[in-house]
C-alpha atoms as a PDB file:
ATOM      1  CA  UNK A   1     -13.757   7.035   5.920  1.00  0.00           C
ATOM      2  CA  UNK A   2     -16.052   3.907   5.429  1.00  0.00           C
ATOM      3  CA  UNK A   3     -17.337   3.542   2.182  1.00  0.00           C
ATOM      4  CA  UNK A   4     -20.751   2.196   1.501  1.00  0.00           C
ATOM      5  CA  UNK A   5     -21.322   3.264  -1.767  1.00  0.00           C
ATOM      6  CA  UNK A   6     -23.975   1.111  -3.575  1.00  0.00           C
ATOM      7  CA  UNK A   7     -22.030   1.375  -6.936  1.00  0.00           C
ATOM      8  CA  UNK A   8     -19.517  -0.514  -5.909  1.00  0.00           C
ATOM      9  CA  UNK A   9     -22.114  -3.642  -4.782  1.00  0.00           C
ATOM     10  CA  UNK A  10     -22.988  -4.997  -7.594  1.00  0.00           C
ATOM     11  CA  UNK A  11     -18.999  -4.962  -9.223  1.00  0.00           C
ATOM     12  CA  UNK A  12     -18.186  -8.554  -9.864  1.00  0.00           C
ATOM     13  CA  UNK A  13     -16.123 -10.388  -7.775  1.00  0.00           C
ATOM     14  CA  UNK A  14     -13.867 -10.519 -11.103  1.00  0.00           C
ATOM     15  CA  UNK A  15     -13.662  -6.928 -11.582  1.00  0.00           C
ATOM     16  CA  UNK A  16     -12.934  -6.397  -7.673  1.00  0.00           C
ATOM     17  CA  UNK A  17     -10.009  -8.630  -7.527  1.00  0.00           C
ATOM     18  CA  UNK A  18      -9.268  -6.193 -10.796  1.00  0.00           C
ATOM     19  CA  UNK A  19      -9.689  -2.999  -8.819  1.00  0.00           C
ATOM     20  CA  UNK A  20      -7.638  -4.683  -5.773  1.00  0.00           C
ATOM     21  CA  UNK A  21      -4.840  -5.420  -8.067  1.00  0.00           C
ATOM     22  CA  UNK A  22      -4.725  -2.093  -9.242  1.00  0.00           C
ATOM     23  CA  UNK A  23      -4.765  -0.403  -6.217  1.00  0.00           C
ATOM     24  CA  UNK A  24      -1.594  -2.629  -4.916  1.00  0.00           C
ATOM     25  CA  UNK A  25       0.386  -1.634  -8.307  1.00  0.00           C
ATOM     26  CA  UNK A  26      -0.371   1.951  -7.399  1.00  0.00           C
ATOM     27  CA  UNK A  27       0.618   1.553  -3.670  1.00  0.00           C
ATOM     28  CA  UNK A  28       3.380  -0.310  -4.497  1.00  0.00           C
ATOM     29  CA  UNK A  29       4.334   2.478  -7.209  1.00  0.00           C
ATOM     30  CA  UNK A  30       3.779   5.627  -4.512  1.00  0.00           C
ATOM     31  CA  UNK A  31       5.785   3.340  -1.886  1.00  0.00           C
ATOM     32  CA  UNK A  32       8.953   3.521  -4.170  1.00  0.00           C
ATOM     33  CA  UNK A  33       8.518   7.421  -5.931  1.00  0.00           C
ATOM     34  CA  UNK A  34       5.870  10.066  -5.560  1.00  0.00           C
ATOM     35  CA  UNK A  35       3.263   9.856  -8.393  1.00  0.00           C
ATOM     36  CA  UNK A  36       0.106  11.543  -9.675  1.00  0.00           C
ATOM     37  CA  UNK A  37      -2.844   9.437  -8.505  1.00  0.00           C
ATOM     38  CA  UNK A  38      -5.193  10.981 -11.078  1.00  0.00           C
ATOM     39  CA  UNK A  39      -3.007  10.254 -13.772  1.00  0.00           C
ATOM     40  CA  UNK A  40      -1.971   6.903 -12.865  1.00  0.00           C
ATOM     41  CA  UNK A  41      -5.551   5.808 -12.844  1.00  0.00           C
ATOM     42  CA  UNK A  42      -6.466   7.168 -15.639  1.00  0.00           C
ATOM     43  CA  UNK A  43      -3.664   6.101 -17.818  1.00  0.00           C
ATOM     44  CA  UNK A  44      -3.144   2.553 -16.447  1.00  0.00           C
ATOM     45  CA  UNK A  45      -6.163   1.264 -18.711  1.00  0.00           C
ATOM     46  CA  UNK A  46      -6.412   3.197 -21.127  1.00  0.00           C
ATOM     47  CA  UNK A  47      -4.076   1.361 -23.931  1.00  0.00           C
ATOM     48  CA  UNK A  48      -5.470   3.271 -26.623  1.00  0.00           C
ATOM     49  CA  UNK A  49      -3.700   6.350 -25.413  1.00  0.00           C
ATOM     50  CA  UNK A  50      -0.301   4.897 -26.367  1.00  0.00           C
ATOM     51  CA  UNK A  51      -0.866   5.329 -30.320  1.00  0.00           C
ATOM     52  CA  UNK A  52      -1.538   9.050 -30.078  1.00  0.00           C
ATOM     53  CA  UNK A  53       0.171  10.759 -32.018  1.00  0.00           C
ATOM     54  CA  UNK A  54       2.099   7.780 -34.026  1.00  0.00           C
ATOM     55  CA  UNK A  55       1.661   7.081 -37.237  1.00  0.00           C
ATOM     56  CA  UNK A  56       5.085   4.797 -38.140  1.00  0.00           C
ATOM     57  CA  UNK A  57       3.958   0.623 -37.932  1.00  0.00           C
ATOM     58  CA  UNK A  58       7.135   0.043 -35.646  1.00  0.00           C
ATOM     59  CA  UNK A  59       5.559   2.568 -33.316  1.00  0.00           C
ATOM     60  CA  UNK A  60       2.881   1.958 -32.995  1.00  0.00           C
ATOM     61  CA  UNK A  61       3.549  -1.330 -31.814  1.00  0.00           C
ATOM     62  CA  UNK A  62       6.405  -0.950 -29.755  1.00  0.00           C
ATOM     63  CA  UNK A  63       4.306   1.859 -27.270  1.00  0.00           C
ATOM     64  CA  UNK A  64       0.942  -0.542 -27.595  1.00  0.00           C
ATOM     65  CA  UNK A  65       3.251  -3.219 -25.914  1.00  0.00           C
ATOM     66  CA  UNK A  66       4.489  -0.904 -23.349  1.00  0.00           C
ATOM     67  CA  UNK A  67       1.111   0.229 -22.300  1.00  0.00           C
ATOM     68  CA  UNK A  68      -0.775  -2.882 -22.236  1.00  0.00           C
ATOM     69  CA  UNK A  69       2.146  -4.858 -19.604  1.00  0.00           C
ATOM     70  CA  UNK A  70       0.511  -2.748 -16.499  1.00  0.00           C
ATOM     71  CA  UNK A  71      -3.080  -3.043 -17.903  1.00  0.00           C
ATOM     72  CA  UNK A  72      -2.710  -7.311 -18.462  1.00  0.00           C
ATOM     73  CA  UNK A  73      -1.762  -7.329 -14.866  1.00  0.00           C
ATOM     74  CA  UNK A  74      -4.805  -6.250 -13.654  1.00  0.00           C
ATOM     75  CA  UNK A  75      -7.082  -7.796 -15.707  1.00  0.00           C
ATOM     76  CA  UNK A  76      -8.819 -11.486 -15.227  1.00  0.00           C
ATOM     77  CA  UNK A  77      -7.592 -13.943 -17.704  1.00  0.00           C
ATOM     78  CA  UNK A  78      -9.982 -14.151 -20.230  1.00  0.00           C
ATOM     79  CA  UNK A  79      -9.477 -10.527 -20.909  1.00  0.00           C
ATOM     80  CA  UNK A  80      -5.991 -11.081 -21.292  1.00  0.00           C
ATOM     81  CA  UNK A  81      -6.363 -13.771 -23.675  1.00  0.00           C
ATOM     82  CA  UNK A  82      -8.606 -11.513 -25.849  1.00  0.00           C
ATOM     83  CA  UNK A  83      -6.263  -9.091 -26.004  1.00  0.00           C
ATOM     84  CA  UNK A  84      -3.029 -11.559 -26.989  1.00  0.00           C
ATOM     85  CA  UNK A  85      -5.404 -12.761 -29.903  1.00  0.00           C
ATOM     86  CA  UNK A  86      -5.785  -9.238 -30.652  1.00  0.00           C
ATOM     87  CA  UNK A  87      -2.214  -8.581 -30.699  1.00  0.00           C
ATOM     88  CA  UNK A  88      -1.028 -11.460 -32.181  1.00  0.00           C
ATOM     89  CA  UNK A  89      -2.950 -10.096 -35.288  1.00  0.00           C
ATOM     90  CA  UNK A  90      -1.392  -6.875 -35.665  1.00  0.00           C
ATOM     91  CA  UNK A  91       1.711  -7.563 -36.869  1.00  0.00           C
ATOM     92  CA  UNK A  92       0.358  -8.672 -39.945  1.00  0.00           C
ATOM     93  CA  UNK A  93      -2.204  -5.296 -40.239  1.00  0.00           C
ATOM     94  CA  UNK A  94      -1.455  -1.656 -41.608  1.00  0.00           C
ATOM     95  CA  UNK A  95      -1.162   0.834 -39.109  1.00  0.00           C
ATOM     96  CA  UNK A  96      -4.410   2.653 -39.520  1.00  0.00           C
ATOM     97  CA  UNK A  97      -6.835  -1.570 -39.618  1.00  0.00           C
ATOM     98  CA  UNK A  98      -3.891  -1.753 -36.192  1.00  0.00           C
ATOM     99  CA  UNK A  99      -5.303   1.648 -34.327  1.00  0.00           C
ATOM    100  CA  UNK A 100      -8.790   0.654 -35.278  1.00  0.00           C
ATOM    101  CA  UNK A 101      -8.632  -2.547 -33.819  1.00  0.00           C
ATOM    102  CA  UNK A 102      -7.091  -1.132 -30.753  1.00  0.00           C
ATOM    103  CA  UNK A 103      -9.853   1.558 -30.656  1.00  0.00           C
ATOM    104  CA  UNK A 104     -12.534  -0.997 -30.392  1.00  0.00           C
ATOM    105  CA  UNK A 105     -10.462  -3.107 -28.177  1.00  0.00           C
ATOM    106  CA  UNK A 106     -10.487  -0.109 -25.935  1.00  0.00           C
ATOM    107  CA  UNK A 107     -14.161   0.646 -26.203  1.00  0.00           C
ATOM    108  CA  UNK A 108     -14.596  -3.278 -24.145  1.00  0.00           C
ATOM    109  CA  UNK A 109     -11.614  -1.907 -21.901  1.00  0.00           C
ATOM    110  CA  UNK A 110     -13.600   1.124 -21.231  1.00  0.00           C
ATOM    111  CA  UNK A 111     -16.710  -0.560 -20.483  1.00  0.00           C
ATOM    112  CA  UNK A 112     -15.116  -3.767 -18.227  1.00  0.00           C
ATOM    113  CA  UNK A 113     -13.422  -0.937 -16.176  1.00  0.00           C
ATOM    114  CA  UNK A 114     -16.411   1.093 -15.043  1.00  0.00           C
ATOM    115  CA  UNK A 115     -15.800   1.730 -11.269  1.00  0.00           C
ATOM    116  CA  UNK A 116     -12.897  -0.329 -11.202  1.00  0.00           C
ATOM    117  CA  UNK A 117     -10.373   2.740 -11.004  1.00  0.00           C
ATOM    118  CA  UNK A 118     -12.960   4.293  -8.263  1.00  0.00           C
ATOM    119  CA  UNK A 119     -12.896   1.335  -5.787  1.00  0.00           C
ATOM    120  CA  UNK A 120      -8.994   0.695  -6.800  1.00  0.00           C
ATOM    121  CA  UNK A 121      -8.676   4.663  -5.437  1.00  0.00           C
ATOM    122  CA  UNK A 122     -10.891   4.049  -2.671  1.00  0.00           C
ATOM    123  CA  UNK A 123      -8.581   1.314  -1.445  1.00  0.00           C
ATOM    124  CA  UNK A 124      -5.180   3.200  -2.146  1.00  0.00           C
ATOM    125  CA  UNK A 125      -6.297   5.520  -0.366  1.00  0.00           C
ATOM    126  CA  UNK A 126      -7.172   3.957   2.785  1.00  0.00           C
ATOM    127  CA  UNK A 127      -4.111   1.942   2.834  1.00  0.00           C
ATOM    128  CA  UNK A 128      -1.811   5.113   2.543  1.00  0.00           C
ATOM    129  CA  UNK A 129      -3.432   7.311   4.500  1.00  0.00           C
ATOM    130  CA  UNK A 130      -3.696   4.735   7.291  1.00  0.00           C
ATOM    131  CA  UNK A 131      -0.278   2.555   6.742  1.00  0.00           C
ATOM    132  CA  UNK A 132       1.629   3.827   9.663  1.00  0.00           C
ATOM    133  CA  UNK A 133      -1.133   2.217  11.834  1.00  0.00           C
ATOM    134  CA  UNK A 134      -1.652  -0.815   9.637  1.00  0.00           C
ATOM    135  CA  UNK A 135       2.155  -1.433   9.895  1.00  0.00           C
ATOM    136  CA  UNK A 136       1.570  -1.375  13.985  1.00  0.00           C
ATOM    137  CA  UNK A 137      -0.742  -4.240  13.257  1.00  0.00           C
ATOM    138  CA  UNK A 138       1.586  -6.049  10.692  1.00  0.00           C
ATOM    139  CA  UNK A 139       4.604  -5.720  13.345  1.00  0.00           C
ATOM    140  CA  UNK A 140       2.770  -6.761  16.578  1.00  0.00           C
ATOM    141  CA  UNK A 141       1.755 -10.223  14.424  1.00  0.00           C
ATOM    142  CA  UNK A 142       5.076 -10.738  13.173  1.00  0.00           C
ATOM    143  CA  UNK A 143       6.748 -11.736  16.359  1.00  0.00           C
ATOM    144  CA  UNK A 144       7.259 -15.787  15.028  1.00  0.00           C
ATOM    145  CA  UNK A 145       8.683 -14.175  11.701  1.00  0.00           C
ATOM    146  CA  UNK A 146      11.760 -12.978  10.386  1.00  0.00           C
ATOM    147  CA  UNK A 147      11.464  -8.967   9.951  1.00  0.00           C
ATOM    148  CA  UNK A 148      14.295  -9.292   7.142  1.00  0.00           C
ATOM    149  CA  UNK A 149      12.242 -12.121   4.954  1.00  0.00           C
ATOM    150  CA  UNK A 150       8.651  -9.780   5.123  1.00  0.00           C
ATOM    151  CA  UNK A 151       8.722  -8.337   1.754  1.00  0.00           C
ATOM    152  CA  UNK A 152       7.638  -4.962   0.431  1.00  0.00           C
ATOM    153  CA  UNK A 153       4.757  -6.443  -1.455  1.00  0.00           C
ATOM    154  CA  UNK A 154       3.412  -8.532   1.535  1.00  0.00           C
ATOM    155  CA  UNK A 155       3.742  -5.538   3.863  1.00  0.00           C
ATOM    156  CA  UNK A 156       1.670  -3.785   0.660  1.00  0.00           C
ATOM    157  CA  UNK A 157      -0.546  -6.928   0.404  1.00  0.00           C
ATOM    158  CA  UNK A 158      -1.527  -6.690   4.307  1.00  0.00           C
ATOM    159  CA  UNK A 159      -2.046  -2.789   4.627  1.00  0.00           C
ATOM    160  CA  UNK A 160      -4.420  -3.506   1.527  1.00  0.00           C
ATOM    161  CA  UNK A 161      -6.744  -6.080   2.872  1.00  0.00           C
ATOM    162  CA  UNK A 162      -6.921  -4.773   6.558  1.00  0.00           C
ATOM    163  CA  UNK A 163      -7.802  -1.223   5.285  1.00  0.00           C
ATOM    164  CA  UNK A 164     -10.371  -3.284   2.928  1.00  0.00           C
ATOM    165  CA  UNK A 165     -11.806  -5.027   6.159  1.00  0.00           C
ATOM    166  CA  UNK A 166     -12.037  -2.045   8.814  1.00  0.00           C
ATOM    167  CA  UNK A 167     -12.776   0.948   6.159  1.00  0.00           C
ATOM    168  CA  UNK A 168     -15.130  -0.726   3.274  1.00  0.00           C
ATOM    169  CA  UNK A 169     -18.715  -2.092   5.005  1.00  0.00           C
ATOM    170  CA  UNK A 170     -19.889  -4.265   1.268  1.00  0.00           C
ATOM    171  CA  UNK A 171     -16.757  -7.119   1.332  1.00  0.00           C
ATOM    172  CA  UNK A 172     -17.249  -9.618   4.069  1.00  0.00           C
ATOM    173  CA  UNK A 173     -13.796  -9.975   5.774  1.00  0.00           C
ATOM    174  CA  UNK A 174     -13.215 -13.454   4.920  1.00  0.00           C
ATOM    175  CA  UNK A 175     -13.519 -12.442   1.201  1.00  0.00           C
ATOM    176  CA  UNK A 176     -11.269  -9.530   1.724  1.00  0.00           C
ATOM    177  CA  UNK A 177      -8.909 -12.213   3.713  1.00  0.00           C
ATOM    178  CA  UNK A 178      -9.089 -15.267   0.551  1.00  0.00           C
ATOM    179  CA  UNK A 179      -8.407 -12.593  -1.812  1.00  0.00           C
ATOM    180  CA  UNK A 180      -5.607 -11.320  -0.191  1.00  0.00           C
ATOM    181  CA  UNK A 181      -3.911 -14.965   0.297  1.00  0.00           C
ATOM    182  CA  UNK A 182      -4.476 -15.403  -3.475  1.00  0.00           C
ATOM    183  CA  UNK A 183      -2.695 -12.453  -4.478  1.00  0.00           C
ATOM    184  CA  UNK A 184      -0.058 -13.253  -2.871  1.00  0.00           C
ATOM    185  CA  UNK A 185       0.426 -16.408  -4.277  1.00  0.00           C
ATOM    186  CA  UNK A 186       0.564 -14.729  -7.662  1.00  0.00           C
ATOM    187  CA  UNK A 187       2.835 -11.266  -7.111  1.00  0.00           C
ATOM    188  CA  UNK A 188       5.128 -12.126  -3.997  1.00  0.00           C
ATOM    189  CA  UNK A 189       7.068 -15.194  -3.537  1.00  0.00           C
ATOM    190  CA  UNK A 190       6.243 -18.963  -2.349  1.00  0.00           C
ATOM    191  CA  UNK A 191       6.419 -18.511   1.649  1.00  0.00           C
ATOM    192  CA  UNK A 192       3.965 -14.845   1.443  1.00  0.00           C
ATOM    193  CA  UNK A 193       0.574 -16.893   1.094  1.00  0.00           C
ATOM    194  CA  UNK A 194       0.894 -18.999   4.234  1.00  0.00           C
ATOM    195  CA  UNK A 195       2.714 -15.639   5.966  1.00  0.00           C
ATOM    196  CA  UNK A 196      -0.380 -13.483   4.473  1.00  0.00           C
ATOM    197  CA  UNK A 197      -2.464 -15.534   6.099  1.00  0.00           C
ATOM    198  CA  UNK A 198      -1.558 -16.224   9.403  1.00  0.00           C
ATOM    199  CA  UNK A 199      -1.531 -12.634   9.880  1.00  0.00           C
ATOM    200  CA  UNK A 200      -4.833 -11.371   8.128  1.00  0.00           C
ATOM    201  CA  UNK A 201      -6.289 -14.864  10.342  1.00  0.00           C
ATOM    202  CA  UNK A 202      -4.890 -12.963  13.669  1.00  0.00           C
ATOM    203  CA  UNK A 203      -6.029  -9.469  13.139  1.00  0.00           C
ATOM    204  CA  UNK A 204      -9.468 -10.643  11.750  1.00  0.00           C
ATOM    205  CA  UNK A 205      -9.609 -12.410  15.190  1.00  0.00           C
ATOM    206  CA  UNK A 206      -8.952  -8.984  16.932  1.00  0.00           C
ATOM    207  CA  UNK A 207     -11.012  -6.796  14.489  1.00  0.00           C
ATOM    208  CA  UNK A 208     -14.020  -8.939  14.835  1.00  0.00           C
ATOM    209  CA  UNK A 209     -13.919  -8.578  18.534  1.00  0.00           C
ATOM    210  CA  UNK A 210     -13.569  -4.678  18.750  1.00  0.00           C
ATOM    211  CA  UNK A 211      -9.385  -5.226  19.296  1.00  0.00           C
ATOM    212  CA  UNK A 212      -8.761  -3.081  16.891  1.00  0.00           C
ATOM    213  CA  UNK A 213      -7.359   0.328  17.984  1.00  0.00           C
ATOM    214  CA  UNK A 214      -7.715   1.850  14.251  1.00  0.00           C
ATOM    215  CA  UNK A 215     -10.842   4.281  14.098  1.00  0.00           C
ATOM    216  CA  UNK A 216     -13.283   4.214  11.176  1.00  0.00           C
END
């Protein structure tokens, strides 16, 4: 699988750090239980989904602030602080002004995440169906670390930005590499950026000069 699909070109560099973020929450989720991929995708923005069906205030705010905490991890900040003026509005609102502001809230939701879920699946995909050789790589890199301190969410971090590099032509490596050291300095723990990057740093090094034993 390589993908060179044009749609995903001209995505933002915002809305692909978006998409890569989602991906790792659904890797991370399929690591620890077996899950529905179409349904996670599909339900992970989608905020206006969570008032279906309520009609009590009390709620209808409770399940809006369930469903938004996966959706504000994924999204870039300004869309975040959209959304907490939005919500820091609605306690003051009657339920049916409170599921038409949501509505329209979800009608910019809808429209920000065009193609994210696609590439987000696109990457998931490639890191799971190719981990078992992506951990080879992790493992053969790791030899001045200590096996017990690599997390879960580096390990998830790495497969994710290797299978970004060797199975998606559009990102230039080096983009694929800064993005990965800067999730990890936000989702894993103070030592994982400058561990994230000595690794992605080595196998670049060996990917760029055909070392790579993983076939496209």
């Amino acid at each position: 699988m390589n993908v060179r699909m044009s749609e995903f070109n001209k995505m933002s560099r915002q809305k692909k750090r978006s998409a890569r973020l989602l991906a790792l929450q659904f890797i991370y989720a399929n690591e620890i239980t077996s899950i529905d991929q179409v349904t996670f995708f599909d339900d992970i923005l989608n905020i206006s989904s969570s008032i279906n069906g309520f009609e009590q205030k009390a709620e209808i705010l409770s399940d809006i602030d369930l469903s938004s905490d996966m959706a504000l991890s994924v999204l870039p900040e300004n869309f975040t602080n959209k959304y907490k003026i939005m919500r820091s509005k609605l306690d003051r609102m009657e339920s049916k002004e409170i599921i038409n502001l949501i509505n329209s809230f979800q009608v910019k939701l809808d429209k920000y995440k065009k193609n994210i879920q696609k590439y987000a699946l696109e990457l998931a995909q490639a890191s799971i169906n190719n981990k078992l050789d992506l951990d080879k790589e992790i493992i053969s890199r790791s030899t001045n670390w200590d096996s017990s301190r690599i997390t879960l969410m580096d390990k998830l971090i790495l497969r994710l930005v290797m299978a970004e590099i060797i199975f998606i032509d559009h990102v230039p490596p080096k983009v694929s590499i800064a993005e990965g050291i800067e999730i990890a300095k936000s989702m894993s723990t103070k030592d994982s950026s400058a561990f994230v990057n000595g690794i992605l740093d080595s196998f670049y090094s060996d990917w760029s000069n055909d070392k790579i034993g993983i076939k496209v």
